[in-house]
Protein backbone atom coordinates (compact mmCIF):
# COMPACT_ATOMS: atom_id res chain seq x y z
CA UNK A 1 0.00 0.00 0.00
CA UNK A 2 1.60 3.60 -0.98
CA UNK A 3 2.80 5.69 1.83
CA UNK A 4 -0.13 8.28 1.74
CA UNK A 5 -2.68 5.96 1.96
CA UNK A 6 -1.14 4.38 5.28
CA UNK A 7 -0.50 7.53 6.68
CA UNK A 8 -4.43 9.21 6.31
CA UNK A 9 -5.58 5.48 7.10
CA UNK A 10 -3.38 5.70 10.34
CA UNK A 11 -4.23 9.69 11.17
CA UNK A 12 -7.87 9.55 10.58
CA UNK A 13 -9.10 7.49 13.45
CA UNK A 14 -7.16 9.21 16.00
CA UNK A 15 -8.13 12.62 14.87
CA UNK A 16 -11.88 11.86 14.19
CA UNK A 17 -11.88 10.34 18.08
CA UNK A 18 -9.95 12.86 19.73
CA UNK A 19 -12.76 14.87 21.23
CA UNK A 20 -15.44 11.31 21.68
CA UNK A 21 -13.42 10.14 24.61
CA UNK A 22 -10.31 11.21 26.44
CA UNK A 23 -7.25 8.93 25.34
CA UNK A 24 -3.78 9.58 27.90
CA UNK A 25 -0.99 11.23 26.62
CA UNK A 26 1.21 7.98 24.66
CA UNK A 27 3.90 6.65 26.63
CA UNK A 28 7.62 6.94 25.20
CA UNK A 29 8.09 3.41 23.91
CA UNK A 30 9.66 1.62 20.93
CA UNK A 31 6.80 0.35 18.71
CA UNK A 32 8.15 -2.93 17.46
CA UNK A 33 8.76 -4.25 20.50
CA UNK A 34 5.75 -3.86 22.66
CA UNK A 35 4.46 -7.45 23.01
CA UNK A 36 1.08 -7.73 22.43
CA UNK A 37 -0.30 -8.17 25.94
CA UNK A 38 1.71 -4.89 26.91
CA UNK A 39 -0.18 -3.21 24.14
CA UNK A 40 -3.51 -4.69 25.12
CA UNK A 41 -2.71 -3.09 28.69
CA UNK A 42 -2.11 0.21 27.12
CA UNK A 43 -5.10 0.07 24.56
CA UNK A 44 -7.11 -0.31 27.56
CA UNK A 45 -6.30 2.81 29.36
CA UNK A 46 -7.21 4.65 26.25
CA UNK A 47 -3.41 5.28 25.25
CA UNK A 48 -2.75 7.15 22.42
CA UNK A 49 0.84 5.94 21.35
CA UNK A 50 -0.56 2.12 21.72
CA UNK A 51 -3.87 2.76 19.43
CA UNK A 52 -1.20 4.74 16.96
CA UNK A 53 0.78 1.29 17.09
CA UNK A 54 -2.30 -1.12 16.53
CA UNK A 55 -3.02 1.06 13.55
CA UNK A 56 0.06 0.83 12.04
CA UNK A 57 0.89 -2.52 12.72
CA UNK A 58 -2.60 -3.84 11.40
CA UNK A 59 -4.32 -0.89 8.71
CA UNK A 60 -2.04 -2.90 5.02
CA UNK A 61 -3.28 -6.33 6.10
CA UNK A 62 -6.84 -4.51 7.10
CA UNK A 63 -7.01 -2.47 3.91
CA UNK A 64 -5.69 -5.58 1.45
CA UNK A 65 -8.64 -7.89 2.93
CA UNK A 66 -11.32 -4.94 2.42
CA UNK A 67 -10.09 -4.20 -1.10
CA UNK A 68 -10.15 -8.45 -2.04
CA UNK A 69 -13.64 -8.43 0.33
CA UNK A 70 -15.01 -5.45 -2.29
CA UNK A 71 -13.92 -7.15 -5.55
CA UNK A 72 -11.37 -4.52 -5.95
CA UNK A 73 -13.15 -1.69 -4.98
CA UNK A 74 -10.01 0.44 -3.67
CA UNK A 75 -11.86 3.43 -2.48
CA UNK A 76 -14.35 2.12 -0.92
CA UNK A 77 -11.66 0.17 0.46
CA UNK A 78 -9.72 3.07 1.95
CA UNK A 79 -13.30 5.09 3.30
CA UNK A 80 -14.03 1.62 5.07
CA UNK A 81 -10.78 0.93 6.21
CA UNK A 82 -10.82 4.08 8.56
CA UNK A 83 -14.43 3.27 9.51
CA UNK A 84 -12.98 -0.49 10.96
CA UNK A 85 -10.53 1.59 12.71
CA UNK A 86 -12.89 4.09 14.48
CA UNK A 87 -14.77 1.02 14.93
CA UNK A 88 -12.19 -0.75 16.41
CA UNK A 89 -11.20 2.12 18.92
CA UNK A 90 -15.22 2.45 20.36
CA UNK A 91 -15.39 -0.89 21.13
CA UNK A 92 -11.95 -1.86 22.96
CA UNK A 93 -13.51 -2.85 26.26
CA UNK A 94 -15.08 -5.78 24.19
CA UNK A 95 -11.95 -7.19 23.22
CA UNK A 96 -11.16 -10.37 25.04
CA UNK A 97 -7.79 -11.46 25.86
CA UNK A 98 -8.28 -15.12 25.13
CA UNK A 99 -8.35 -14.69 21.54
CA UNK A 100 -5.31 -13.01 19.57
CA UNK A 101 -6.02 -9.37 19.05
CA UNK A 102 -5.55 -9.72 15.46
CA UNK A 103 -8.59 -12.43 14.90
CA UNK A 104 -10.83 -9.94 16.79
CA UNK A 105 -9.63 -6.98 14.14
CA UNK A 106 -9.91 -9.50 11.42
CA UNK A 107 -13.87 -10.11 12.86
CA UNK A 108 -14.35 -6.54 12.91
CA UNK A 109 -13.11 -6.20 9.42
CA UNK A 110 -15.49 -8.80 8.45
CA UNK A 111 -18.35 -7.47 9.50
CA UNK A 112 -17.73 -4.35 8.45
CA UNK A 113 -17.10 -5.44 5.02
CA UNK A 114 -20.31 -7.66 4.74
CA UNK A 115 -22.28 -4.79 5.60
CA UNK A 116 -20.42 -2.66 3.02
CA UNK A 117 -21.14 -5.05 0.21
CA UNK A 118 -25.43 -5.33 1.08
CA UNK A 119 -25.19 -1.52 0.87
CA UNK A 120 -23.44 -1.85 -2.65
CA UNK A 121 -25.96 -4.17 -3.88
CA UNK A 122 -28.99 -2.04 -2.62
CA UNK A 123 -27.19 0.84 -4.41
CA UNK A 124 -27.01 -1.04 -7.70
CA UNK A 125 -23.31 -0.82 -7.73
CA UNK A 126 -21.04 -4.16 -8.58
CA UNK A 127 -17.56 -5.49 -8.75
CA UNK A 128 -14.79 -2.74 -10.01
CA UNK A 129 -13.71 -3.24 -13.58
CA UNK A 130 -10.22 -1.68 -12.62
CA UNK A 131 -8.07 -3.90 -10.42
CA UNK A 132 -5.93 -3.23 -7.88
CA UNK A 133 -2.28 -4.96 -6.61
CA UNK A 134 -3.25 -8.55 -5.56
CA UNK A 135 -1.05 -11.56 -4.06
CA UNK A 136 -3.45 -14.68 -4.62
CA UNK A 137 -0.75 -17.28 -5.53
CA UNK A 138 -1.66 -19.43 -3.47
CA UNK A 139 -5.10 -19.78 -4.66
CA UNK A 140 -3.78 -20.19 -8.55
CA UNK A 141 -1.41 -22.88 -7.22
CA UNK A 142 -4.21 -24.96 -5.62
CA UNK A 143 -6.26 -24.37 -8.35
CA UNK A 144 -3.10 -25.78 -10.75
CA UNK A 145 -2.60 -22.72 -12.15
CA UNK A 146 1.11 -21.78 -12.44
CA UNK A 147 2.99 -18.10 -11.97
CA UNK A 148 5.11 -16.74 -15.04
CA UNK A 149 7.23 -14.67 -13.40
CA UNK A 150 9.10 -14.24 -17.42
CA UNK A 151 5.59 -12.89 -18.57
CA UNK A 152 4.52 -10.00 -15.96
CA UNK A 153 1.74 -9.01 -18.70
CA UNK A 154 0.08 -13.29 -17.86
CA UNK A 155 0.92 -12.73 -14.33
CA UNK A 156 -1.12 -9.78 -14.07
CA UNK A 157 -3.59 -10.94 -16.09
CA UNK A 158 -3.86 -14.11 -13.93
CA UNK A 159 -3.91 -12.33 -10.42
CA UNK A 160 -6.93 -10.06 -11.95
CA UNK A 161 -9.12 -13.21 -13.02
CA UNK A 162 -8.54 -14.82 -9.86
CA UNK A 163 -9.26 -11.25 -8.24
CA UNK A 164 -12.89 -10.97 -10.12
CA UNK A 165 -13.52 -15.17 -9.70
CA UNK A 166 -13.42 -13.96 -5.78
CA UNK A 167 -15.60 -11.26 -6.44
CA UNK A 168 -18.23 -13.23 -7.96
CA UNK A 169 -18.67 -15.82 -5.18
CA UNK A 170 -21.11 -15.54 -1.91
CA UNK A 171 -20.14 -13.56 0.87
CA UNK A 172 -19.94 -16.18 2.79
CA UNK A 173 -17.43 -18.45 0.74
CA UNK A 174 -15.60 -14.69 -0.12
CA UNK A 175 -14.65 -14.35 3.45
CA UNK A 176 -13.38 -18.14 3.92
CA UNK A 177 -11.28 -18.19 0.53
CA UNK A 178 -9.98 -14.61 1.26
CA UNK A 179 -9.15 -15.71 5.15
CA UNK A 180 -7.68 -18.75 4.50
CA UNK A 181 -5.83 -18.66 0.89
CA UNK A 182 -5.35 -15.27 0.68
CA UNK A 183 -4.65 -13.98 4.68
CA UNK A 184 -3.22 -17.56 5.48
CA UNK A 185 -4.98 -17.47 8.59
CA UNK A 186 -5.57 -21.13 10.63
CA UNK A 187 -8.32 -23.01 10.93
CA UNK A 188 -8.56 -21.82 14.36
CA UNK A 189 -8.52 -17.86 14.00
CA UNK A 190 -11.14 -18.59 11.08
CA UNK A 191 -13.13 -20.21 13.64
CA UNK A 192 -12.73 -17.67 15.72
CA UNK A 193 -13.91 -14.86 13.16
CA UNK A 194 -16.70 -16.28 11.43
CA UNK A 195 -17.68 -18.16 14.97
CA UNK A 196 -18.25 -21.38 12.73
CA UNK A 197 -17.54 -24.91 13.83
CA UNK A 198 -14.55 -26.06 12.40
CA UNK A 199 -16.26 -28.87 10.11
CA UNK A 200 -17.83 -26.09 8.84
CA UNK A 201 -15.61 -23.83 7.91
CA UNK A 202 -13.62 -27.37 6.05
CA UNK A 203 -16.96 -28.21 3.94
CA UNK A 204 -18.12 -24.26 3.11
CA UNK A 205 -14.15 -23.70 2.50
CA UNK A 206 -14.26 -27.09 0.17
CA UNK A 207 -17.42 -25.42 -1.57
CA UNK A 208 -15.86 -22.18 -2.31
CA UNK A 209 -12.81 -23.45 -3.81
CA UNK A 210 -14.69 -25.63 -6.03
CA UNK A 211 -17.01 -22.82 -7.29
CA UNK A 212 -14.22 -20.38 -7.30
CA UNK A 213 -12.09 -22.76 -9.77
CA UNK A 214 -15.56 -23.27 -12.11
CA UNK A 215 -15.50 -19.22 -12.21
CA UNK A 216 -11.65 -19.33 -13.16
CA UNK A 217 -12.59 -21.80 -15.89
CA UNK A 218 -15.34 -20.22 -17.40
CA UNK A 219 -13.24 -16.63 -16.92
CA UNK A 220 -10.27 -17.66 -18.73
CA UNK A 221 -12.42 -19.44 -21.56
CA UNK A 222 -14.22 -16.25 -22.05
CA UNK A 223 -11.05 -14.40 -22.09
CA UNK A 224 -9.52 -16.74 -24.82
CA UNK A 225 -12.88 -16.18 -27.00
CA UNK A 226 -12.13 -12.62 -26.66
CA UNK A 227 -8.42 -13.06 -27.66
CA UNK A 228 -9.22 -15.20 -30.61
């Protein structure tokens, strides 16, 4: 993600929140090493420097998931990107410590993002036709597709098939293909975020890829027709 979109992503929430709720001055400490728990203390007592870490440690990951989540939609992206933020920030007393602060961001995202997409539909608006950066490789290698690193014109035009195949399945698959063979998250955080059962998350997952490598197929056919 460029530079200026990391920096408004990360200034926003703290400046749209600064006058909801008091936040303590931030403590002098070095960023990349505050273990998590440490952080979690400091989130808690509504410190500034901590929330400025969480931001910055979690807004590419946060924004990449909301841009493959909206089919490419990279401006609606960013605007909902800062809203998971704010989100995030009114609703840190709900965080519990026995799940890993990043699954309950990720959950947040989610929801966030399924929301985002029934308002698209109600407004009539679809999938993007411009695509953004995308790192799906380990969906086109499951799916037997191969990368061509000597051909960056196929590459692209592989990662932006396999970006609008994503786009076209349910919201419910979206979110278990994106979590799993996109984020590379375990079985267990995906549990944790979707608050499935773990056989279900294995059959629904099963589903998805299966329908998401019939939309590949019938993608790249209608590409060649076009080509031909």
């Amino acid at each position: 993600m460029e530079d200026d979109v990391s920096s408004d992503v990360m200034e926003l929430p703290l400046a749209a929140l600064s006058g909801s709720e008091p936040m303590t001055a931030p403590e002098v400490v070095h960023h990349d090493e505050l273990p998590e728990r440490l952080l979690i203390a400091r989130l808690r007592r509504r410190d500034a420097g901590a929330f400025e870490q969480l931001v910055k440690t979690h807004q590419d990951r946060v924004f990449d998931f909301c841009v493959r989540m909206l089919g490419g939609e990279r401006e609606e992206a960013f605007d909902l990107t800062q809203e998971i933020f704010i989100s995030i920030h009114q609703h840190l007393e709900k965080f519990r410590a026995d799940a890993k602060l990043s699954t309950w961001i990720f959950r947040i995202a989610k929801n966030h993002c399924l929301n985002r997409i029934k308002y698209l539909k109600r407004r009539g608006r679809g999938r993007s036709e411009e695509y953004g950066e995308v790192n799906e490789l380990s969906i086109t290698e499951s799916l037997g597709g191969s990368a061509r690193p000597d051909d960056a014109m196929a590459a692209e035009r592989d990662r932006a098939l396999v970006h609008q195949a994503i786009a076209e399945l349910d919201d419910d698959q979206r979110v278990l293909v994106v979590l799993r063979d996109v984020e590379g998250l375990s079985y267990e955080e995906i549990m944790d975020i979707t608050e499935l059962a773990e056989g279900t998350v294995k059959s629904r997952l099963h589903r998805a890829r299966e329908k998401l490598g019939t939309i590949l197929a019938r993608l790249e056919q209608t590409l060649a027709i076009k080509g031909d």
